[in-house]
N, C-alpha and C. Protein backbone atom coordinates (compact mmCIF):
# COMPACT_ATOMS: atom_id res chain seq x y z
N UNK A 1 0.85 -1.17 0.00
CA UNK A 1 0.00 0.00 0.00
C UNK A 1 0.90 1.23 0.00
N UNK A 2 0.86 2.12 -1.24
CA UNK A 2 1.55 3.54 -1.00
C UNK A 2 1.23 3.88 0.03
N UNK A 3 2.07 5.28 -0.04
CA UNK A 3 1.77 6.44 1.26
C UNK A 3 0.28 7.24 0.57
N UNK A 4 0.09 7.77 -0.61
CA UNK A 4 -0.98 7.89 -0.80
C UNK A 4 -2.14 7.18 -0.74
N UNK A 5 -2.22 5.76 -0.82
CA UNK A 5 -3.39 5.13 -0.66
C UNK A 5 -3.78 5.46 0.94
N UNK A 6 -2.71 4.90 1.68
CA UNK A 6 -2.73 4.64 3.36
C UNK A 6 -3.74 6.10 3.81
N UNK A 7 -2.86 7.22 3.02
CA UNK A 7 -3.67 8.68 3.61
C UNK A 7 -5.08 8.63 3.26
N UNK A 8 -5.60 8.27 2.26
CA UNK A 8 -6.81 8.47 1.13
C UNK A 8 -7.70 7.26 2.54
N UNK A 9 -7.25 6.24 2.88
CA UNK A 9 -7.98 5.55 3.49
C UNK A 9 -8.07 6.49 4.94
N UNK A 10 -7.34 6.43 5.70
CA UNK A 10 -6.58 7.63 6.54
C UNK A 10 -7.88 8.67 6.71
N UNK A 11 -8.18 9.38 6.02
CA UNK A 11 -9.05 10.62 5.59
C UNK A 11 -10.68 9.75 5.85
N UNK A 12 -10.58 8.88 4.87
CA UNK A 12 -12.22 8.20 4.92
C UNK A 12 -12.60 7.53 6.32
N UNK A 13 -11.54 7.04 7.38
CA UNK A 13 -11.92 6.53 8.10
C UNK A 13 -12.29 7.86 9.35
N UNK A 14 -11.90 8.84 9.18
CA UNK A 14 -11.56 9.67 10.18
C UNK A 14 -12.93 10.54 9.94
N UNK A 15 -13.40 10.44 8.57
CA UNK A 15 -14.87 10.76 8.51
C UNK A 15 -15.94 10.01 8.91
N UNK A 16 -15.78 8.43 8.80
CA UNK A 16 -16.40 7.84 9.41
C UNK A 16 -16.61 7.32 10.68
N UNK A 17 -15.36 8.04 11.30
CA UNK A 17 -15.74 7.85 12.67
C UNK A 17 -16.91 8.17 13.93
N UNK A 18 -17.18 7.75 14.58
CA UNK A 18 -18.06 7.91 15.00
C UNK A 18 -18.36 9.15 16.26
N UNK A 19 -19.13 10.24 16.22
CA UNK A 19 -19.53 11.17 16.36
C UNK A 19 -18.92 11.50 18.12
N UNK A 20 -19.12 10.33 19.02
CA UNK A 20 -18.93 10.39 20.54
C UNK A 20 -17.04 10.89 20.78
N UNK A 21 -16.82 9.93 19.82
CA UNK A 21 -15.07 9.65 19.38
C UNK A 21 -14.74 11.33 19.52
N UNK A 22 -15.41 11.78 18.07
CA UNK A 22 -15.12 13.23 17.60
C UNK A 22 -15.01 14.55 18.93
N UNK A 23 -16.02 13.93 19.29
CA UNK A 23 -16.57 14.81 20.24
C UNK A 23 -15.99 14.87 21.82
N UNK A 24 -15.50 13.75 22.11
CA UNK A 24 -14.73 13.33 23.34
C UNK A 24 -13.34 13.90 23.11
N UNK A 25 -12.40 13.75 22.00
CA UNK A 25 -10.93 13.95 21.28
C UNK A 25 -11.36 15.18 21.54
N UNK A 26 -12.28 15.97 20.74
CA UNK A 26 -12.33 17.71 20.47
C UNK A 26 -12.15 17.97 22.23
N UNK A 27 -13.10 17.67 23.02
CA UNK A 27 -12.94 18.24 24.69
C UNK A 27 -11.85 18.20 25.19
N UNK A 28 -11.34 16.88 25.04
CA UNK A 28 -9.84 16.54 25.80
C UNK A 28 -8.71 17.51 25.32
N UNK A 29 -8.45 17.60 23.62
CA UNK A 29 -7.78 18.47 23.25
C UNK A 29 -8.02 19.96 23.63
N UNK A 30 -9.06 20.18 23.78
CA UNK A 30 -9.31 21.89 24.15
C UNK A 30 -9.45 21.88 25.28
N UNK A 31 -9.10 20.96 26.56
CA UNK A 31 -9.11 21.52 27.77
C UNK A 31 -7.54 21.79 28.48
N UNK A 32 -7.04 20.58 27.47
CA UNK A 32 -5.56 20.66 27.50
C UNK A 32 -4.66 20.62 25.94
N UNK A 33 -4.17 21.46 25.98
CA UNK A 33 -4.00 21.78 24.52
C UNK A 33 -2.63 21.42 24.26
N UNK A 34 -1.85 21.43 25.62
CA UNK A 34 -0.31 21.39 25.30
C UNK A 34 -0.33 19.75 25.58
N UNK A 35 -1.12 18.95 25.66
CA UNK A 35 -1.20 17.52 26.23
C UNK A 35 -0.48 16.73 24.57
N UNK A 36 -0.24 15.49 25.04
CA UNK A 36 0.60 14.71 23.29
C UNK A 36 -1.09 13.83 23.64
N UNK A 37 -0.69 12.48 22.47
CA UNK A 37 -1.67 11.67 22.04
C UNK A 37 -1.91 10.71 22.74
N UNK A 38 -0.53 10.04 23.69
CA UNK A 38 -0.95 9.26 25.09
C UNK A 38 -1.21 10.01 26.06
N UNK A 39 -1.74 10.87 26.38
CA UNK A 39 -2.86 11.84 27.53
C UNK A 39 -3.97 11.80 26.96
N UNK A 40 -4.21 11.89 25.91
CA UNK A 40 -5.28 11.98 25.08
C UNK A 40 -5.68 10.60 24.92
N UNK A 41 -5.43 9.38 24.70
CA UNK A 41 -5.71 8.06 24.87
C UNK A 41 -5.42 7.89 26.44
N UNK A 42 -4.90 8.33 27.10
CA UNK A 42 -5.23 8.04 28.39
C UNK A 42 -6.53 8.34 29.15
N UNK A 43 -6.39 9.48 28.91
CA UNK A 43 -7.89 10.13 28.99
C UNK A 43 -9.45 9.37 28.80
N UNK A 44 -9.21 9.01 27.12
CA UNK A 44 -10.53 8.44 26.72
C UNK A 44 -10.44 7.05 27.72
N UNK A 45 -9.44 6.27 27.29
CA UNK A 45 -9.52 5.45 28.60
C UNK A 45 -10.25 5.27 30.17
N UNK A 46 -9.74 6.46 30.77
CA UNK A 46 -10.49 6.81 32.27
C UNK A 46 -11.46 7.17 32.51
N UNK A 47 -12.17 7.85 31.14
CA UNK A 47 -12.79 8.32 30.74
C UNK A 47 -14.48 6.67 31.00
N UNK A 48 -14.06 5.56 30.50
CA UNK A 48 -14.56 4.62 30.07
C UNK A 48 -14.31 3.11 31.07
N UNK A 49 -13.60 2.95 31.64
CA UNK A 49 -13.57 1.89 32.16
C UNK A 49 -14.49 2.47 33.58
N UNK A 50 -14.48 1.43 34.63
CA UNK A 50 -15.13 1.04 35.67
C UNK A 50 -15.21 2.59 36.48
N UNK A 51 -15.91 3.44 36.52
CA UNK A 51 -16.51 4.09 37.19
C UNK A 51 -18.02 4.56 38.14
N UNK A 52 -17.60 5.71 38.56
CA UNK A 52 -19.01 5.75 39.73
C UNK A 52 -20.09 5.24 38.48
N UNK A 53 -20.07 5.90 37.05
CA UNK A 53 -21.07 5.74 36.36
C UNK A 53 -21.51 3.81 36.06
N UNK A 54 -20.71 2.85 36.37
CA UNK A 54 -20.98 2.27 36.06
C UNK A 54 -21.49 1.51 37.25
N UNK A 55 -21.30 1.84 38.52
CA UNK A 55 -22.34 1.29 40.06
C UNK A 55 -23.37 2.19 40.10
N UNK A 56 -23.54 3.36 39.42
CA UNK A 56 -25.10 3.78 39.13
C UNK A 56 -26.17 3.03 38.28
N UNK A 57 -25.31 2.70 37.52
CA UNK A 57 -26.48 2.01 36.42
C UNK A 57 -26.59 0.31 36.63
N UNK A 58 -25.52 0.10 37.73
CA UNK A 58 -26.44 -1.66 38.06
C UNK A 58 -26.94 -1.03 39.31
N UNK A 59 -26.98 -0.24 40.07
CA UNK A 59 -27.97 -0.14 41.19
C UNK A 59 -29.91 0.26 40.52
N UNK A 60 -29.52 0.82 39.05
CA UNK A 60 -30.80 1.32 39.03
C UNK A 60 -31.09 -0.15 37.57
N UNK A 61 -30.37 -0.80 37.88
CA UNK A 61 -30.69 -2.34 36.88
C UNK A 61 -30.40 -2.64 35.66
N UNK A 62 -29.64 -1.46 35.59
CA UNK A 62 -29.42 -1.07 33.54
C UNK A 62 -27.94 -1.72 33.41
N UNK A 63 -27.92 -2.01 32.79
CA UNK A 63 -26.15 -2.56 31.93
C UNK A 63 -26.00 -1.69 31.14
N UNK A 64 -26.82 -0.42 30.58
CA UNK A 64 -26.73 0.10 29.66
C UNK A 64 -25.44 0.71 29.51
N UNK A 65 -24.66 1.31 30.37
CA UNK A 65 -23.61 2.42 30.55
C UNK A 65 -22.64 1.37 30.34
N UNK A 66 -22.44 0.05 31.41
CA UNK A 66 -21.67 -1.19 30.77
C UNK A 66 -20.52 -1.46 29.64
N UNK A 67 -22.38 -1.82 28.69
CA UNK A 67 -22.42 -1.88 27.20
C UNK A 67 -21.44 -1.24 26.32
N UNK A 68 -21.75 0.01 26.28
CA UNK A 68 -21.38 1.42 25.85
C UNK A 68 -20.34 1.74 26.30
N UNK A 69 -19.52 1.44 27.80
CA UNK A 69 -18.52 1.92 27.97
C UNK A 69 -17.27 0.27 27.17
N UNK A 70 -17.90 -0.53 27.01
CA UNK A 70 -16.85 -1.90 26.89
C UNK A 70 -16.54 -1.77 25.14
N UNK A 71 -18.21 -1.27 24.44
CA UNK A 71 -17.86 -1.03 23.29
C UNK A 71 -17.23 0.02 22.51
N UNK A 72 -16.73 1.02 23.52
CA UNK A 72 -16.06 2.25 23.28
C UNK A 72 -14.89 1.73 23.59
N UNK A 73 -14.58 1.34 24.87
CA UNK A 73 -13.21 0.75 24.81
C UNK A 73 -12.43 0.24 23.86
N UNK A 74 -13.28 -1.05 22.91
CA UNK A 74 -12.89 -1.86 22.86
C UNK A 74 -12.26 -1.21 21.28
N UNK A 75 -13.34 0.00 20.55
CA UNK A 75 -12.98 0.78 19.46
C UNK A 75 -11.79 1.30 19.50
N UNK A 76 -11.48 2.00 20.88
CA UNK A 76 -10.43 2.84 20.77
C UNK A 76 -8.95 1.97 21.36
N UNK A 77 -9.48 0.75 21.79
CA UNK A 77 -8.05 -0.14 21.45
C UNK A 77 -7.85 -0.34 19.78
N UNK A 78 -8.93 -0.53 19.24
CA UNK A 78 -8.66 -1.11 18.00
C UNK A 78 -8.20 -0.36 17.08
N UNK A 79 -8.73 1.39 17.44
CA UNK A 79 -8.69 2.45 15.98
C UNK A 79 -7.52 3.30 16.42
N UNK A 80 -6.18 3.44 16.93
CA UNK A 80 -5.65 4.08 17.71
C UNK A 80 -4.77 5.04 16.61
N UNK A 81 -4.70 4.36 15.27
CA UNK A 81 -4.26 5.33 14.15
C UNK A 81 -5.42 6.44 13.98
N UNK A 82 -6.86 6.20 14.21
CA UNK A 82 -7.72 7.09 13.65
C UNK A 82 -8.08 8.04 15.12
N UNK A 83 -7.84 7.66 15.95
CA UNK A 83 -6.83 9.04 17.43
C UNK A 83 -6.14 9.58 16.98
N UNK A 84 -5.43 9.05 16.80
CA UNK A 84 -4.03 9.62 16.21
C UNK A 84 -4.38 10.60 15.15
N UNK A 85 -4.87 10.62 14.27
CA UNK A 85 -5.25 11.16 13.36
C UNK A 85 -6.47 12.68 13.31
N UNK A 86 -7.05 12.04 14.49
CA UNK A 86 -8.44 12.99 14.73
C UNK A 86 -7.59 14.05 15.42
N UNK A 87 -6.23 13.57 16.58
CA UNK A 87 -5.43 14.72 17.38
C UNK A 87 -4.55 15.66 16.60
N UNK A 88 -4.06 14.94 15.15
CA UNK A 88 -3.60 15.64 14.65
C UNK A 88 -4.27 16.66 13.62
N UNK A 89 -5.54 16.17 13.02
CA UNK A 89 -6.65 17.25 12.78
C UNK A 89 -6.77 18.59 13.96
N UNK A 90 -7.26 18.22 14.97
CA UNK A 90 -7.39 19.08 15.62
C UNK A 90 -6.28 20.30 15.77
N UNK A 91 -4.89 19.69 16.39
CA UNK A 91 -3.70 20.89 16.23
C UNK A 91 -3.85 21.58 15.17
N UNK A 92 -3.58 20.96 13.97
CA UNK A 92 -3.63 21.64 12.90
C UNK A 92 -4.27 22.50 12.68
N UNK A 93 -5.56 22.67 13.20
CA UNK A 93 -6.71 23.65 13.29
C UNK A 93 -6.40 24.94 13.97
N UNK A 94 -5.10 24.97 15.44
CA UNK A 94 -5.52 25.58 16.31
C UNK A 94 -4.34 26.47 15.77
């Protein structure tokens, strides 16, 4: 795979990412701006594993928060070029 293909895919995936992703990266980066990309994956991380939010929602019977936090996890182990990518969008911007 060229370096042009890799980018061209690169670009499409970073549009298709999914909206929470976008939106979580954009906060983290603008609250700390001088932070690199492992603060920023650290972040979404702590962000998602076992918290107060997740002994709220089995006290009130829901797995829902669970769900949602295992399947976010499990994205941002998997997509860590398209972090990478969304952080470097962002600088570029600022």
């Amino acid at each position: 795979m060229s370096n042009e293909e890799y980018e061209s895919l690169l670009k499409k995936a970073i549009e298709a990412a999914p909206d929470w992703l976008k939106k979580d990266v954009e906060s983290i980066v603008g609250k700390e701006e001088y932070a690199g990309v492992s603060y920023l994956i650290s972040e979404l991380h702590h962000t998602y594993t076992f918290s107060l939010r997740h002994i709220l929602s089995a006290k009130h019977l829901s797995s829902e928060w669970s769900e949602v936090s295992r399947e976010r996890l499990r994205f941002i182990d998997n997509n860590i070029d398209i972090i990478v990518a969304l952080y470097n969008n962002i600088k570029n911007r600022q």
